[in-house]
Protein backbone atom coordinates (compact mmCIF):
# COMPACT_ATOMS: atom_id res chain seq x y z
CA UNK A 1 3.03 36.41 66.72
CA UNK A 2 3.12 32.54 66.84
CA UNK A 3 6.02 31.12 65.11
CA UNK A 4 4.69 27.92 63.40
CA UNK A 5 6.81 24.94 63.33
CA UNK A 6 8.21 23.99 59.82
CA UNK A 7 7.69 20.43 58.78
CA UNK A 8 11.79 19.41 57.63
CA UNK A 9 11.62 16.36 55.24
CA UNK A 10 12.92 13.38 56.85
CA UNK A 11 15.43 11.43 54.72
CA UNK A 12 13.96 8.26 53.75
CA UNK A 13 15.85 5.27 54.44
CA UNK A 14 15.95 2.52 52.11
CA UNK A 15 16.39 -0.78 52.72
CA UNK A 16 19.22 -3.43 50.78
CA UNK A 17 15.83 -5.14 49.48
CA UNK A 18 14.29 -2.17 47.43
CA UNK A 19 17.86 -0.71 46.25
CA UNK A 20 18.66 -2.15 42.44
CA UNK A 21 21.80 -2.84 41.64
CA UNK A 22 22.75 -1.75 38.29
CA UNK A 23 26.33 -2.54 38.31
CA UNK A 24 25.89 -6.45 38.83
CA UNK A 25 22.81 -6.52 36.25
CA UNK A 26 25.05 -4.70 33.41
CA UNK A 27 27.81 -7.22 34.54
CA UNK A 28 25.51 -10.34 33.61
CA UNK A 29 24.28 -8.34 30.35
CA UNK A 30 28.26 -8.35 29.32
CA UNK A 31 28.28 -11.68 30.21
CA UNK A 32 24.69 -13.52 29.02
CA UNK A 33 25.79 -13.30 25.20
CA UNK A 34 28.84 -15.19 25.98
CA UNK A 35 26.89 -17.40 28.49
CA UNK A 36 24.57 -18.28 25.47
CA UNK A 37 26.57 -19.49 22.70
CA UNK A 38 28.92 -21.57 25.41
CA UNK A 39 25.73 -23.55 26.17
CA UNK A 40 24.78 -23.85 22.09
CA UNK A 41 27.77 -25.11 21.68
CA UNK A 42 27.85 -27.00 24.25
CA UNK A 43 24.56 -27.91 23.56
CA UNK A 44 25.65 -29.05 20.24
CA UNK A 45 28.50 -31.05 21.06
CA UNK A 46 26.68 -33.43 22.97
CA UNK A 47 24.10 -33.85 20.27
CA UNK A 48 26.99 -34.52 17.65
CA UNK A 49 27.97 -37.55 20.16
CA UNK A 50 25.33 -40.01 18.67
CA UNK A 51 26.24 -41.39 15.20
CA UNK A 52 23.54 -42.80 13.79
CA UNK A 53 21.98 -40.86 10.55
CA UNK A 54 18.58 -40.07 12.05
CA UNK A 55 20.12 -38.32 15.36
CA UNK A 56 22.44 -36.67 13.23
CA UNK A 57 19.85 -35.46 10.75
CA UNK A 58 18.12 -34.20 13.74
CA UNK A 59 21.23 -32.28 14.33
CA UNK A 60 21.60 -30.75 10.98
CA UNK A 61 18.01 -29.83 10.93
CA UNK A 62 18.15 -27.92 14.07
CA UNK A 63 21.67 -26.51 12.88
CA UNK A 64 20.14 -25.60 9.95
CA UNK A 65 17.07 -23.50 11.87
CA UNK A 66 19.31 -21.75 14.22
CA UNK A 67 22.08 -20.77 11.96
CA UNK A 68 20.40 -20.07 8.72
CA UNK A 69 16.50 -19.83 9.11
CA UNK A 70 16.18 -18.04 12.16
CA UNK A 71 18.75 -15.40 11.25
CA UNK A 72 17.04 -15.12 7.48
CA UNK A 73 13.44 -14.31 9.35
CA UNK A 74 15.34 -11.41 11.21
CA UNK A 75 17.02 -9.86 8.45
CA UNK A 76 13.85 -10.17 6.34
CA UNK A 77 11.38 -9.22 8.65
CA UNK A 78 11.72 -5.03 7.58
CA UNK A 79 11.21 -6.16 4.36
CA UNK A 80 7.84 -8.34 4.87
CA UNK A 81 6.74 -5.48 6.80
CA UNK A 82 7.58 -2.82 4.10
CA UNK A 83 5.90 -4.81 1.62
CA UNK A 84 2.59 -5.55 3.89
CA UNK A 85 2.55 -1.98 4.45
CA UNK A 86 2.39 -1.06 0.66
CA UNK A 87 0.06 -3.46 -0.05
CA UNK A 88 -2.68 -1.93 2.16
CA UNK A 89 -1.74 1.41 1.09
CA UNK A 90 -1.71 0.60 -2.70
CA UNK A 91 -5.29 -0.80 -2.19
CA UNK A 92 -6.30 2.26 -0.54
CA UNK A 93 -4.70 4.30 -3.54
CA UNK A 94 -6.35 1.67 -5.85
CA UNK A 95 -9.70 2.81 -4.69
CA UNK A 96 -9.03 6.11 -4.19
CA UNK A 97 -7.94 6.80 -8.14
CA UNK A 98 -10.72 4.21 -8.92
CA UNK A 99 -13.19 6.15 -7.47
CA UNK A 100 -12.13 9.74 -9.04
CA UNK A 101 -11.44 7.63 -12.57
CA UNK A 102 -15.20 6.26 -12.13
CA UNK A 103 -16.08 10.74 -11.14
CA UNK A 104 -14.41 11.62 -14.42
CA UNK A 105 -15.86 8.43 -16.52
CA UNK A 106 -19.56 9.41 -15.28
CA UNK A 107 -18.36 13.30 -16.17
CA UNK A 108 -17.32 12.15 -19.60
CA UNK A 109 -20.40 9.90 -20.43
CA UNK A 110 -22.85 12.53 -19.62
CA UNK A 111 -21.20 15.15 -21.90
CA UNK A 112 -20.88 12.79 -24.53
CA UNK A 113 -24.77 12.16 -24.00
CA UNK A 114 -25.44 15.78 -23.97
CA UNK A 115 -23.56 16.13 -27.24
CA UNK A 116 -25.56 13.68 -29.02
CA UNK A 117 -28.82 14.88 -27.45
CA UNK A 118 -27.63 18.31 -28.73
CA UNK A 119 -26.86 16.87 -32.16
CA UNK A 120 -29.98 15.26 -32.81
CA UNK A 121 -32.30 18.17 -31.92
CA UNK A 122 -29.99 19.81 -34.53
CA UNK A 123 -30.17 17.15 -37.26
CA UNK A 124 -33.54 16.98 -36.66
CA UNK A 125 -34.16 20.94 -37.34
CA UNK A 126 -31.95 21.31 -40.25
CA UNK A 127 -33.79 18.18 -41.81
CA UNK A 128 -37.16 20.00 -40.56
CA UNK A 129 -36.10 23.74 -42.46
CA UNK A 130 -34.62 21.69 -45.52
CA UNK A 131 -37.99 20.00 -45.83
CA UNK A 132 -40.13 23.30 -45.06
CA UNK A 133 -37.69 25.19 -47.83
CA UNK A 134 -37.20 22.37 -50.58
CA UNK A 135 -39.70 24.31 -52.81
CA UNK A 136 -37.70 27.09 -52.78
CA UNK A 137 -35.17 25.27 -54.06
CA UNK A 138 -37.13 24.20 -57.38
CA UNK A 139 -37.79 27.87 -57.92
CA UNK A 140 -34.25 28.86 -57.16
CA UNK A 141 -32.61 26.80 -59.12
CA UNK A 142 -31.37 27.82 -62.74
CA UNK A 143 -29.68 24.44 -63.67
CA UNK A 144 -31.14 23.69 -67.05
CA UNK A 145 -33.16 20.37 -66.45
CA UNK A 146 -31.39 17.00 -67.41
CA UNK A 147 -27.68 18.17 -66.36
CA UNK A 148 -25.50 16.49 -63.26
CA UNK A 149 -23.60 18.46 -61.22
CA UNK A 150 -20.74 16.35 -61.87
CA UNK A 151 -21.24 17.99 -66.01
CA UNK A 152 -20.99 21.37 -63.80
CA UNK A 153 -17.79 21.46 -62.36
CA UNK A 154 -15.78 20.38 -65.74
């Protein structure tokens, strides 16, 4: 038998260019925070220099946007979202119950209609057999002539 030769993986040497270092970049993201607000305040400082009321109501206005505005957008942002959200899905309930309301309103009307249709083939019958029997009535009737009912039932 042949022996065949075996094919040994050969370490792969990497170069200083495609190696990351990830203790220098979590160094600079301790660091960039800090970096940050020294250069807003710094930032800030200089624009406080200038004293006239126009620079320094440019000032307050951009104070005003960083400090207050920008954070309130943030914090509120879950809450616009939450209440976008339920807007589309209370128009999709809205239709949804509107359309099984409108099942149940059709329902309704045509049993109502059926119930009248019903009713009026009845009226119409019982007027029909009251007509077709009234002279039965004459010759049933033992009332002596000239007397109310109201006389009757006293």
């Amino acid at each position: 038998m042949t022996e065949q030769p075996t094919t040994e993986p050969t370490p792969q040497t990497t170069s200083d260019d495609d190696h990351f270092d990830y203790d220098r970049a979590g160094r600079y993201a301790m660091r960039a925070p800090f970096i940050g607000g020294v250069l807003i305040v710094a930032l800030l400082l200089l624009l406080l220099i200038p004293r006239t009321p126009a620079q320094i109501s440019i000032v307050g206005d951009c104070m005003m946007i960083c400090f207050v505005l920008l954070p309130l957008l943030i914090c509120l942002l879950p809450v616009y979202i939450v209440l976008a959200v339920s807007v589309f899905y209370t128009g999709k309930l809205n239709t949804y119950t509107g359309n099984k309301l409108h099942v149940i309103t059709t329902a309704t009307r045509r049993a109502a209609d059926t119930a009248a249709q019903y009713g009026d083939r009845l009226s119409e019958r019982s007027i029909g057999l009251r007509a077709r029997f009234a002279i039965l009535n004459e010759i049933i009737n033992t009332r002596p002539e000239g007397e109310n009912d109201d006389e009757l039932e006293n």
